[in-house]
C-alpha atoms as a PDB file:
ATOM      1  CA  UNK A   1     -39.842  39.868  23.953  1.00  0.00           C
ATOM      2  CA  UNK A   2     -41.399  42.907  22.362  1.00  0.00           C
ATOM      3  CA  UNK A   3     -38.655  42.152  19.270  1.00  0.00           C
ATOM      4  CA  UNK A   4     -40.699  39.233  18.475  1.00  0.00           C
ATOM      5  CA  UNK A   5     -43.487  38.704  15.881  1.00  0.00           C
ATOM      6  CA  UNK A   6     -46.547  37.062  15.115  1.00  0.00           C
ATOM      7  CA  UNK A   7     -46.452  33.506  15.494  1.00  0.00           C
ATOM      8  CA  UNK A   8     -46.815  33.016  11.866  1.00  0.00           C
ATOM      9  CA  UNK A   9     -44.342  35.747  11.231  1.00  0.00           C
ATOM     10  CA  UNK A  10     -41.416  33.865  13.253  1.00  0.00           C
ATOM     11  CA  UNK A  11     -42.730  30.014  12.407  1.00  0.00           C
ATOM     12  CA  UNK A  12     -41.706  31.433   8.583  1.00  0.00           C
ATOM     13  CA  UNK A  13     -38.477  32.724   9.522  1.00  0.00           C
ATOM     14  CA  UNK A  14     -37.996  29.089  11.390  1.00  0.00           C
ATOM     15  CA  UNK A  15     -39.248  27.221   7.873  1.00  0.00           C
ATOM     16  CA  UNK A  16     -37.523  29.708   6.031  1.00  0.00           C
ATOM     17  CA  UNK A  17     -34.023  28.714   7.867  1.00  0.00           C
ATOM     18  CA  UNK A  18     -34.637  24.977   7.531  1.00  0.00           C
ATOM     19  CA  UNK A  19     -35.027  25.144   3.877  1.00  0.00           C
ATOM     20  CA  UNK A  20     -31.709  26.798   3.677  1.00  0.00           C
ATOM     21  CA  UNK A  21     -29.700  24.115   5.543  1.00  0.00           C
ATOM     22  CA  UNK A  22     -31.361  21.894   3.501  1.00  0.00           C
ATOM     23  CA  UNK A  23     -29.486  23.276   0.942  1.00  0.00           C
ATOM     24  CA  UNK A  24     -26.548  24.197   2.148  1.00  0.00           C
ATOM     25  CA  UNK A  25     -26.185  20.450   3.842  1.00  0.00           C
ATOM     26  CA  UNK A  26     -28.388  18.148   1.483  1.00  0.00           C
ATOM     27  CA  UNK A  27     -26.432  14.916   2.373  1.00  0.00           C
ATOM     28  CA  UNK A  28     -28.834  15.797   5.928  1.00  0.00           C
ATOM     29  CA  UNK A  29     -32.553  14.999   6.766  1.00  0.00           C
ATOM     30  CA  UNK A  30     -34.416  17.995   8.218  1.00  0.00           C
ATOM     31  CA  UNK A  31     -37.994  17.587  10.245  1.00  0.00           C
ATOM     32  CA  UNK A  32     -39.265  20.568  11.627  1.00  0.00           C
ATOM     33  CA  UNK A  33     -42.433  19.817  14.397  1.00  0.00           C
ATOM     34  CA  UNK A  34     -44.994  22.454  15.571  1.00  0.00           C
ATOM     35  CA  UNK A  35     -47.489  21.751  18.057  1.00  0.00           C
ATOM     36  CA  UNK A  36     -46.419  18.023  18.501  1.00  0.00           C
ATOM     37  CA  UNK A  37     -46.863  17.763  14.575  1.00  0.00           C
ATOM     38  CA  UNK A  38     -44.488  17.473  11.857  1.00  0.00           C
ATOM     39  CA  UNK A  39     -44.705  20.061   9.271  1.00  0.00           C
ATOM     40  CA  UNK A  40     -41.567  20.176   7.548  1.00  0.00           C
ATOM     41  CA  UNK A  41     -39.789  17.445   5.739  1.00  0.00           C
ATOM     42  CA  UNK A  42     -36.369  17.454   3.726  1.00  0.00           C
ATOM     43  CA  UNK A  43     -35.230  14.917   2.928  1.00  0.00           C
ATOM     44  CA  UNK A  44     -31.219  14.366   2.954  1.00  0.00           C
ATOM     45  CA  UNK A  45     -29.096  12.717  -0.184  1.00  0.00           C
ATOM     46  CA  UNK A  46     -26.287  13.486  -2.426  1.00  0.00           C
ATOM     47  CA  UNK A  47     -28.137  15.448  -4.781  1.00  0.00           C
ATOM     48  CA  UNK A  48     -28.724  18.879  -3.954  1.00  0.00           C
ATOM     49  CA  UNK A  49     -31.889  18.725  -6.435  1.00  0.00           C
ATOM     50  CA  UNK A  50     -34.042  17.061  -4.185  1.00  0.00           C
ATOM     51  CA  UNK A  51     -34.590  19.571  -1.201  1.00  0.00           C
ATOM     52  CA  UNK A  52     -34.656  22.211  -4.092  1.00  0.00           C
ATOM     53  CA  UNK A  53     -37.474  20.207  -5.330  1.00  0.00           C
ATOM     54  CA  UNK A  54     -39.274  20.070  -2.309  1.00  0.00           C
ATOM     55  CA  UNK A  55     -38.881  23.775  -2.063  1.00  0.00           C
ATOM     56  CA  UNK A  56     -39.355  25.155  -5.634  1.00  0.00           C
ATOM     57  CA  UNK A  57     -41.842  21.547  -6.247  1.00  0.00           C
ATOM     58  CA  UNK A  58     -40.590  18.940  -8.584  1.00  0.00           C
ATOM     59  CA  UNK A  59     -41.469  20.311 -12.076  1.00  0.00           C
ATOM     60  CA  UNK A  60     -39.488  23.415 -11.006  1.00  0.00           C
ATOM     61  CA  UNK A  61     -36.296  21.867  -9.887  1.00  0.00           C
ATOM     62  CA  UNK A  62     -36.374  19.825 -12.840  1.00  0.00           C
ATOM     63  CA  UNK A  63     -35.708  22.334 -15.210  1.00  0.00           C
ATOM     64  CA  UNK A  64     -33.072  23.870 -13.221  1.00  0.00           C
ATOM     65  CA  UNK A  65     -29.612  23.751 -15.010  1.00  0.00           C
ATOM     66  CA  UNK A  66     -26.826  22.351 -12.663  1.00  0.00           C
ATOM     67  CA  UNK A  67     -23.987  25.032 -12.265  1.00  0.00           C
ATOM     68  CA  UNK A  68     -20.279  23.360 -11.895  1.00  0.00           C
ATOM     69  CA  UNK A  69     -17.226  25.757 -11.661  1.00  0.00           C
ATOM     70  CA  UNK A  70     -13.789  25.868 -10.648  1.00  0.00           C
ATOM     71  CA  UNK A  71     -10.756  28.409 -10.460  1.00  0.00           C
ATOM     72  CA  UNK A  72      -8.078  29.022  -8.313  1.00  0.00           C
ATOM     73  CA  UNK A  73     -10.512  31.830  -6.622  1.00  0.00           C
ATOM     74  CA  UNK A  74     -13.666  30.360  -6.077  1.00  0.00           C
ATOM     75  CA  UNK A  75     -15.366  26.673  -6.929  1.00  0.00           C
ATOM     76  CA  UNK A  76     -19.270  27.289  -7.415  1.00  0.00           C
ATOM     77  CA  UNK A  77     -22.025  24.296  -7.612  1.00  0.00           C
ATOM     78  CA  UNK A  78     -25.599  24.351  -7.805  1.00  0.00           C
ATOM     79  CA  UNK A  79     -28.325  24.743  -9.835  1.00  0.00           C
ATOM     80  CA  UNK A  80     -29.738  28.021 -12.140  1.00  0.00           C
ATOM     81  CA  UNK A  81     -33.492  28.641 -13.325  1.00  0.00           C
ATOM     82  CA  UNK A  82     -33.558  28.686 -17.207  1.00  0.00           C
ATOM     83  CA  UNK A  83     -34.950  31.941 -18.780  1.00  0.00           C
ATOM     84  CA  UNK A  84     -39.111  30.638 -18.486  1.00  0.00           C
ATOM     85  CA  UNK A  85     -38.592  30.178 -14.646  1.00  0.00           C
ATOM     86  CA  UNK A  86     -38.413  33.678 -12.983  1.00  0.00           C
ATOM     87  CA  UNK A  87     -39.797  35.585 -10.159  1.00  0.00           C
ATOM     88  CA  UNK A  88     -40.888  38.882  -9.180  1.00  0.00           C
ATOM     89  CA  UNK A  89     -38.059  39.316  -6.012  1.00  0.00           C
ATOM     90  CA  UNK A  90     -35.168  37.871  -4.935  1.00  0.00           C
ATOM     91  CA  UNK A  91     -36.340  35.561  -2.024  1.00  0.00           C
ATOM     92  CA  UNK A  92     -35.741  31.881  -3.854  1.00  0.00           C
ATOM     93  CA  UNK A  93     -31.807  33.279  -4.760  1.00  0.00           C
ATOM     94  CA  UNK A  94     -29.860  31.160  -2.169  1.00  0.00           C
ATOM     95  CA  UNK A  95     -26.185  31.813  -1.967  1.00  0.00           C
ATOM     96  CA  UNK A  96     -23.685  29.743   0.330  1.00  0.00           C
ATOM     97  CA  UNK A  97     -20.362  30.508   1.023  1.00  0.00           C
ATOM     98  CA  UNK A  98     -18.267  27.656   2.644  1.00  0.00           C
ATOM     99  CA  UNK A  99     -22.191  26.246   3.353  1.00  0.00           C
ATOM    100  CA  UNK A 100     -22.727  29.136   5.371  1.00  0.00           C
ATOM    101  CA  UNK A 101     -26.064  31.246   3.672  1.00  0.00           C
ATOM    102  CA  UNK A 102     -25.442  34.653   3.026  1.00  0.00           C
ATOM    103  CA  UNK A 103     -26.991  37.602   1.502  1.00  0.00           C
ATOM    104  CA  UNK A 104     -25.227  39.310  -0.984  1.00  0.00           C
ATOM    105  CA  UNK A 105     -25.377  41.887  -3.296  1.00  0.00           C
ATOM    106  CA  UNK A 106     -22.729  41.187  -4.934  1.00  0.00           C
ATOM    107  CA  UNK A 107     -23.729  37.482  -6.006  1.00  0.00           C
ATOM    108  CA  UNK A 108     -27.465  38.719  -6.691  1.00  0.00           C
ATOM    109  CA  UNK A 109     -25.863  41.107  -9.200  1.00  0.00           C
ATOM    110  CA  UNK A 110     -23.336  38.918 -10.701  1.00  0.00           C
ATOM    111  CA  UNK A 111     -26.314  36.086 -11.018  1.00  0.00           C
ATOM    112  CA  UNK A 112     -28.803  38.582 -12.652  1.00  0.00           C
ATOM    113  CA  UNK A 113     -26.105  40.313 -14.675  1.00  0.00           C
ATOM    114  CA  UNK A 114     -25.131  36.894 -16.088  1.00  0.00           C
ATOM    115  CA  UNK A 115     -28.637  36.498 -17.488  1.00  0.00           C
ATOM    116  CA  UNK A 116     -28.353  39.859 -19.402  1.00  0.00           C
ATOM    117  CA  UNK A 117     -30.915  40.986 -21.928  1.00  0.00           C
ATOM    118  CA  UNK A 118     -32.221  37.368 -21.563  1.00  0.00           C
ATOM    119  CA  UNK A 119     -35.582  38.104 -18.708  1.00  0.00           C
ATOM    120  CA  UNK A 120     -38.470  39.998 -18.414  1.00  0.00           C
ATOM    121  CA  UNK A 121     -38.071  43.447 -16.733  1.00  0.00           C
ATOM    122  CA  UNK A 122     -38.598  43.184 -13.133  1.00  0.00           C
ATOM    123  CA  UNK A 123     -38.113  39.403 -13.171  1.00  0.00           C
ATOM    124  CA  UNK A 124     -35.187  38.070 -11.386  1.00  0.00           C
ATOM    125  CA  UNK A 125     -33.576  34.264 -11.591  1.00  0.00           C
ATOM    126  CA  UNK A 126     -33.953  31.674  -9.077  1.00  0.00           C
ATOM    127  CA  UNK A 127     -31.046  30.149  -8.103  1.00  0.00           C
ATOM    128  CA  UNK A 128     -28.992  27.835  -5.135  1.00  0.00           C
ATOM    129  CA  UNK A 129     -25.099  28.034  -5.306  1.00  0.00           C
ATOM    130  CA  UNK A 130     -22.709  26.894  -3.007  1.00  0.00           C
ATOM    131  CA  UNK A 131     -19.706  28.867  -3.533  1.00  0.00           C
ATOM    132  CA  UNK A 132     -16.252  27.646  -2.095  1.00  0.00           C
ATOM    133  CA  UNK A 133     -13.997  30.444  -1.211  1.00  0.00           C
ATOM    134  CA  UNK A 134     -10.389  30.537   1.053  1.00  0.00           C
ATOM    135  CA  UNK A 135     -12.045  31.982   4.203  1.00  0.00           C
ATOM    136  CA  UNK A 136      -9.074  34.777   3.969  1.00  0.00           C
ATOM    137  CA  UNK A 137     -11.026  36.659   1.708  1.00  0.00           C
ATOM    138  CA  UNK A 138     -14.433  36.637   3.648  1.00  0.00           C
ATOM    139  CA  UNK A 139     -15.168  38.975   6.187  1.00  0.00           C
ATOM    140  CA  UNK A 140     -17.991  37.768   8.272  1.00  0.00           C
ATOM    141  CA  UNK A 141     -18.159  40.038  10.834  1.00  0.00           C
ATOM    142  CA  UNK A 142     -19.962  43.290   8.829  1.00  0.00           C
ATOM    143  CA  UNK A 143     -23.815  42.014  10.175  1.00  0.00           C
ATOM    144  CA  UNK A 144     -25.509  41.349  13.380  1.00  0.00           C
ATOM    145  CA  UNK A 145     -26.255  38.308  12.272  1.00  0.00           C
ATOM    146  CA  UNK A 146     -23.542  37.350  10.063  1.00  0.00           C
ATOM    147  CA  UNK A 147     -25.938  37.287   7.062  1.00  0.00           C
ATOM    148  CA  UNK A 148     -23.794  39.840   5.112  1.00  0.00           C
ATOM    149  CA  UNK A 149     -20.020  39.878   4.340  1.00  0.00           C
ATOM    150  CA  UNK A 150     -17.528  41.186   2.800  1.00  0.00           C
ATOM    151  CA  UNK A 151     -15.144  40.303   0.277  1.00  0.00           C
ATOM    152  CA  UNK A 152     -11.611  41.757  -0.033  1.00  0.00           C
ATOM    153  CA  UNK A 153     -11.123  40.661  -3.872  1.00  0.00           C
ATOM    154  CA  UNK A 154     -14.792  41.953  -4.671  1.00  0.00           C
ATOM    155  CA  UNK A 155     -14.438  42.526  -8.035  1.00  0.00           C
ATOM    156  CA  UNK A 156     -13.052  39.236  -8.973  1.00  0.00           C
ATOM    157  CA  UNK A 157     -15.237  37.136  -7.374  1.00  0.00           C
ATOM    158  CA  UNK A 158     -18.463  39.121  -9.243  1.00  0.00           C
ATOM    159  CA  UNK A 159     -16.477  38.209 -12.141  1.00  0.00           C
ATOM    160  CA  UNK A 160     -15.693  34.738 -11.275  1.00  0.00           C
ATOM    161  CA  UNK A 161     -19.092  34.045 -10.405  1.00  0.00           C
ATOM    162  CA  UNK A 162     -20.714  35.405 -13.393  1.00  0.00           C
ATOM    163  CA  UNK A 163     -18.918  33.615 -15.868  1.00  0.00           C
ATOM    164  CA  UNK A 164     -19.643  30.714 -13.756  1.00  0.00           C
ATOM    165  CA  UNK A 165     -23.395  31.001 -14.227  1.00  0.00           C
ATOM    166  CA  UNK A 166     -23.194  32.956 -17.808  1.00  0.00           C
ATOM    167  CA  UNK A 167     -21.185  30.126 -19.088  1.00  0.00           C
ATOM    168  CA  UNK A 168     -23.538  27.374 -17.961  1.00  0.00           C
ATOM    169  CA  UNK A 169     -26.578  29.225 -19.122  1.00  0.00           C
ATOM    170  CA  UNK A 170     -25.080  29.671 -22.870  1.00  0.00           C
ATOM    171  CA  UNK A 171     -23.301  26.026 -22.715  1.00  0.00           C
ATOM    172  CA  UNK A 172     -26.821  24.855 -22.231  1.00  0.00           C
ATOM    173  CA  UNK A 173     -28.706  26.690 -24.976  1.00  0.00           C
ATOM    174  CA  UNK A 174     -30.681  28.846 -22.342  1.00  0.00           C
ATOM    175  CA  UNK A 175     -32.265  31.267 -25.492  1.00  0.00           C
ATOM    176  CA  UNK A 176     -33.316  27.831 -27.087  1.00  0.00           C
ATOM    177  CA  UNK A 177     -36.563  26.410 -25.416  1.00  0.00           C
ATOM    178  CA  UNK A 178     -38.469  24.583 -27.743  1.00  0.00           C
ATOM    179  CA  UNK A 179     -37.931  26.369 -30.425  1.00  0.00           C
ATOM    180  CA  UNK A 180     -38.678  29.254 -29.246  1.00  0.00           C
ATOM    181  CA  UNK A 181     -35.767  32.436 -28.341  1.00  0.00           C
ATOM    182  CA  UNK A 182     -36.190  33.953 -25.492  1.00  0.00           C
ATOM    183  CA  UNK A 183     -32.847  36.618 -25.686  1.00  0.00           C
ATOM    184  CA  UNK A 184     -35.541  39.428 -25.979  1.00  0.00           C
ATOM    185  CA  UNK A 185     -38.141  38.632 -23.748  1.00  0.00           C
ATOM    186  CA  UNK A 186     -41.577  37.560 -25.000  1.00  0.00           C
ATOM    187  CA  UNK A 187     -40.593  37.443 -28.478  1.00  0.00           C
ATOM    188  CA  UNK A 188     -40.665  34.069 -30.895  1.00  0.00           C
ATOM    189  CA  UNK A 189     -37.570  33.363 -33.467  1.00  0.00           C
ATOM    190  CA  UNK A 190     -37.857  32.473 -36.814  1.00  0.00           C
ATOM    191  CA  UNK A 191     -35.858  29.003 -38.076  1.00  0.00           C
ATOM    192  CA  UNK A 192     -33.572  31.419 -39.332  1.00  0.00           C
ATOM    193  CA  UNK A 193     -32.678  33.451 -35.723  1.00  0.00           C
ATOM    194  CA  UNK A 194     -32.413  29.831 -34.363  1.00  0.00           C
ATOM    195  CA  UNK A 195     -29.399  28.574 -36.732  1.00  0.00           C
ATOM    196  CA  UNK A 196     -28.467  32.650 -36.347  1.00  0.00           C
ATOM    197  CA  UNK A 197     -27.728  31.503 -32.842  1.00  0.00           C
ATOM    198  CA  UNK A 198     -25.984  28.136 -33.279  1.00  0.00           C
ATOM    199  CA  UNK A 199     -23.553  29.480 -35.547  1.00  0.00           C
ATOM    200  CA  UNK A 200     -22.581  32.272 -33.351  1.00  0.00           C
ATOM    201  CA  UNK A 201     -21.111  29.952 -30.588  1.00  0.00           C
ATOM    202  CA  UNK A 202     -20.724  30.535 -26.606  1.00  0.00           C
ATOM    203  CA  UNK A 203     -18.067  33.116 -26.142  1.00  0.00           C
ATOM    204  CA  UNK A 204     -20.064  35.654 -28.644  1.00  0.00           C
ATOM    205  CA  UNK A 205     -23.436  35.106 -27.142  1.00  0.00           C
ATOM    206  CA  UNK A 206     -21.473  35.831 -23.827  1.00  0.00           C
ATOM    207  CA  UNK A 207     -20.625  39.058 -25.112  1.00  0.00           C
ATOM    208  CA  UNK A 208     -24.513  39.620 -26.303  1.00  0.00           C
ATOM    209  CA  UNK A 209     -23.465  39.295 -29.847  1.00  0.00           C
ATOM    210  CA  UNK A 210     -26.752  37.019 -30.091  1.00  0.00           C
ATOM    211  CA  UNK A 211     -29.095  40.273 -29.142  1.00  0.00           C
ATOM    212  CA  UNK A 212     -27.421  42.723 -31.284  1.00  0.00           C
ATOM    213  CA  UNK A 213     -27.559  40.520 -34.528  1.00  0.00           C
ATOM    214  CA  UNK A 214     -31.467  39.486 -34.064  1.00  0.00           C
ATOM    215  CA  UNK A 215     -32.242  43.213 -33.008  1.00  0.00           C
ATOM    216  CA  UNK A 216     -29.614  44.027 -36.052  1.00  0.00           C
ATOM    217  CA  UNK A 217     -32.149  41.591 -38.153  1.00  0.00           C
ATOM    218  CA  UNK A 218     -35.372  42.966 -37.848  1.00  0.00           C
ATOM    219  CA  UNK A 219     -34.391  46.512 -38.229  1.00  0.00           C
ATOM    220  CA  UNK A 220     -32.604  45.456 -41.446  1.00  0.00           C
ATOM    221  CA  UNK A 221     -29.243  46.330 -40.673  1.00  0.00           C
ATOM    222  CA  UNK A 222     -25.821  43.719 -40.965  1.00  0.00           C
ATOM    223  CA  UNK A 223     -23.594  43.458 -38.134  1.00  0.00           C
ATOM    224  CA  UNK A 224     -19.891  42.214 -38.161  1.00  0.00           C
END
């Protein structure tokens, strides 16, 4: 088996692979034993919060903002970080298609592209959608492994998928956390900025309307 390993290496991937069905079928219990001893726990229920707790720990997964979508392409539910709850790489973005776990390009770039001018550079989202498509338009036979697929309507489901999570992040007032703005990253808003951003509404700040009238504001200038 000279594909194989370290033990620790390949006891990871076997974790790692638990935590996603954990996800991807939270109304299940999972108990993963090594060595006659049990080092693994998820616990099943009918909120997909709770194994996302026990991975991302409970503070975490409480500030997670709960994603629910539906059009005639694609239904999407799940959970988004808010704009203080990043990470350096893409390992805790968990996408599901028909609660099969995928990786995807396409979804990583419709999730991070939905958070636009709102992170850190070089920090990415954490998220855990499961993302309900006709099987028609998935092609799950472009990896070894059938971690990759393809889409035939590509374009429209990066679309539908990041107006599923850009509409949830705005709906919830992602730039507001305690009273502090977070559309350009690291930087406090005056009172001022704050009501700047109420009045605005959702479909402008989807546009980044927000970011060009603060950046608009401190060089001086008016915007439309």
């Amino acid at each position: 088996l000279k594909f194989m390993r370290t033990q620790a290496t390949e006891f990871a991937h076997i974790a790692e692979a638990v935590n996603r069905f954990s996800l991807s079928h939270h109304d299940i219990s999972f108990s993963l034993r090594h060595n006659g001893r049990e080092v693994l726990l998820r616990t099943g229920g009918p909120d997909l919060r709770e194994p996302l707790a026990q991975i991302l720990g409970r503070e975490n997964a409480e500030q997670m903002l709960p994603v629910a979508f539906s059009s005639p392409l694609m239904e999407v539910k799940g959970f988004v970080s808010p704009v203080a709850l990043t990470r350096a790489n893409r390992a805790q973005q968990y996408f599901f298609v028909n609660r099969r776990w995928i990786r995807s390009r396409t979804f990583s770039r419709a999730l991070e592209d939905a958070y636009h001018t709102l992170l850190p550079l070089h920090r990415r989202p954490v998220a855990a959608l499961l993302i309900g498509l006709d099987p028609a338009l998935v092609d799950v036979n472009v990896h070894p492994t059938k971690a990759e697929v393809r889409f035939s309507r590509e374009g429209e489901v990066f679309q539908a998928l990041r107006r599923a999570i850009r509409e949830r992040t705005v709906a919830a007032g992602i730039m507001l956390q305690e009273g502090v703005v977070s559309g350009v990253a690291g930087t406090s808003r005056t009172a001022a900025e704050l009501e700047m951003l109420r009045m605005v509404g959702a479909d402008m700040a989807s546009e980044g309307f927000v970011h060009e009238a603060i950046t608009a504001r401190h060089a001086g200038r008016r915007v439309a």
